[in-house]
C-alpha atoms as a PDB file:
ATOM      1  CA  UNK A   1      -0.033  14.182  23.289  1.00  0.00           C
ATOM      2  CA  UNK A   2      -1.777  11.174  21.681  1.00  0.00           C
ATOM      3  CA  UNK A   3      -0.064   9.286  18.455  1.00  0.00           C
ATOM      4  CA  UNK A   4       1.084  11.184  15.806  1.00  0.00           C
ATOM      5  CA  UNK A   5       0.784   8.668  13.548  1.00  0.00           C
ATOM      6  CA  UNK A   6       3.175   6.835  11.136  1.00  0.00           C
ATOM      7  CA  UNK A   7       4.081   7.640   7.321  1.00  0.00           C
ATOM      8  CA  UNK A   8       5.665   3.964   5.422  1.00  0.00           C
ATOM      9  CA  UNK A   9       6.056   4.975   1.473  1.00  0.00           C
ATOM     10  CA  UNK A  10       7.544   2.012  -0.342  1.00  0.00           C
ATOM     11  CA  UNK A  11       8.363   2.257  -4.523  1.00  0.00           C
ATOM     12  CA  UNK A  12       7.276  -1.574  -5.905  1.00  0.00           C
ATOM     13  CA  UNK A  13       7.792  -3.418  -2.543  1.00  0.00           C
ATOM     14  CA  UNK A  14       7.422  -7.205  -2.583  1.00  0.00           C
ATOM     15  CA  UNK A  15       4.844  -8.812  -0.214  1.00  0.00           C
ATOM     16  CA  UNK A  16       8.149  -9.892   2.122  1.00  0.00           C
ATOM     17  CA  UNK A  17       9.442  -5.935   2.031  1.00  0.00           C
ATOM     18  CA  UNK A  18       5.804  -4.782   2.762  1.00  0.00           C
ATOM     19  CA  UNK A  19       5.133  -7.196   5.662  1.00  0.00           C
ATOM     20  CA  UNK A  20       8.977  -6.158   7.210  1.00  0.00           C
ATOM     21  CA  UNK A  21       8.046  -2.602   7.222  1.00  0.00           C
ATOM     22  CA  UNK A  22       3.901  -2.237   7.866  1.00  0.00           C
ATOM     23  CA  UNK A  23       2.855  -1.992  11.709  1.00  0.00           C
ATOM     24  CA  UNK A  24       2.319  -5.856  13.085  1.00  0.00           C
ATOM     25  CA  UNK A  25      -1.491  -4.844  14.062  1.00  0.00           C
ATOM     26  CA  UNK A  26      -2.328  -3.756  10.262  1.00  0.00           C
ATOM     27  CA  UNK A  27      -5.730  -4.558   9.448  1.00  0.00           C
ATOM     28  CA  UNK A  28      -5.442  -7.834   7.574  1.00  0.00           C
ATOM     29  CA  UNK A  29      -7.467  -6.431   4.385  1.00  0.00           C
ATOM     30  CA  UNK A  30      -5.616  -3.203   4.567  1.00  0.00           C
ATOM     31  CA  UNK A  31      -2.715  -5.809   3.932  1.00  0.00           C
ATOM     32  CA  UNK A  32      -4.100  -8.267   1.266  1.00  0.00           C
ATOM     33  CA  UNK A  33      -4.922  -5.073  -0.720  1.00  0.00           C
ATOM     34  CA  UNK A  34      -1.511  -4.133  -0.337  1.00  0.00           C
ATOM     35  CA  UNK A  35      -0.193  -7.562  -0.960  1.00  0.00           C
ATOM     36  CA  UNK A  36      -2.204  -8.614  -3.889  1.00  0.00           C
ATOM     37  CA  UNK A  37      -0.645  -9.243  -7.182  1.00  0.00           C
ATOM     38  CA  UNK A  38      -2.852  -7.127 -10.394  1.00  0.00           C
ATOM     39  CA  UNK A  39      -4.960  -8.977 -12.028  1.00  0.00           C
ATOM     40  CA  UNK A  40      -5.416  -6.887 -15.045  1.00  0.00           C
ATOM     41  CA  UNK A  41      -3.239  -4.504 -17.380  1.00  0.00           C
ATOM     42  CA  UNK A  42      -5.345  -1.638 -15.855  1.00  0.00           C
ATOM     43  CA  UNK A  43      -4.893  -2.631 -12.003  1.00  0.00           C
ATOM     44  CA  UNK A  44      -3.791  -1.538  -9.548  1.00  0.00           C
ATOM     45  CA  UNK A  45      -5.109   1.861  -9.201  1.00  0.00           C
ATOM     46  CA  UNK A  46      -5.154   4.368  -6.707  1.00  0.00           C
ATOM     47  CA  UNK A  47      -6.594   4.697  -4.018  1.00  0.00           C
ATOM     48  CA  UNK A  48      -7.191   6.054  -0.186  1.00  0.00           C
ATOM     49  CA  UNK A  49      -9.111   3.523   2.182  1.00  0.00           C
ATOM     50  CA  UNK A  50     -10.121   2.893   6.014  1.00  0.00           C
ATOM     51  CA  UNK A  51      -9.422   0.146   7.960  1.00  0.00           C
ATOM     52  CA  UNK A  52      -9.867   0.441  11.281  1.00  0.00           C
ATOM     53  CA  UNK A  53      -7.249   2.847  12.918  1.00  0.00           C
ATOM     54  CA  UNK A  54      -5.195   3.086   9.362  1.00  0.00           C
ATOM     55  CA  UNK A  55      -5.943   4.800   6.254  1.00  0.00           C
ATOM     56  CA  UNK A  56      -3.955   2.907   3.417  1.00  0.00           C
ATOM     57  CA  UNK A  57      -3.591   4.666   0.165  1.00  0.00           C
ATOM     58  CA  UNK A  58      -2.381   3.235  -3.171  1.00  0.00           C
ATOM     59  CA  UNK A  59      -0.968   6.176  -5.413  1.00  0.00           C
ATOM     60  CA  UNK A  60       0.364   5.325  -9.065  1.00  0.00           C
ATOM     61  CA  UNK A  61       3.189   7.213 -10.373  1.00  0.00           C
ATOM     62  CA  UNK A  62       3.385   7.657 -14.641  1.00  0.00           C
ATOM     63  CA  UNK A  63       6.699   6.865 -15.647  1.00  0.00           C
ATOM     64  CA  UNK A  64       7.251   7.042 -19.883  1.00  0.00           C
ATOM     65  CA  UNK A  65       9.079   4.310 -21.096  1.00  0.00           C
ATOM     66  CA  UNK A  66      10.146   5.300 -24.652  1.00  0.00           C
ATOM     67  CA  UNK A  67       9.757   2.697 -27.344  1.00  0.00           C
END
């Protein structure tokens, strides 16, 4: 059988947690995507991208915070 593949789901990670738990071989835009502080009040959002033999996706959860 050939790789099944590998699932990493991380809630807020820093750039130090990401980098201890992505594969060593990770693309390095996949990464600096991953890595990259927002820039906006509207950023990050979601999304599902290639890079090479990875497909990194960025998925936003709503949360309510009550006034």
């Amino acid at each position: 059988m050939g790789d099944t593949g590998r699932w990493t789901d991380l809630l807020d990670p820093s750039p130090d947690e990401l980098r201890a738990n992505l594969p060593a071989d990770l693309h390095p835009t996949a990464l600096a995507l991953l890595v990259a502080q927002p820039v906006a009040d509207d950023q990050p959002r979601s999304r599902i991208e290639s890079h090479d033999t990875y497909v990194v996706g960025v998925l936003l959860i709503a949360v309510v915070v009550p006034d």
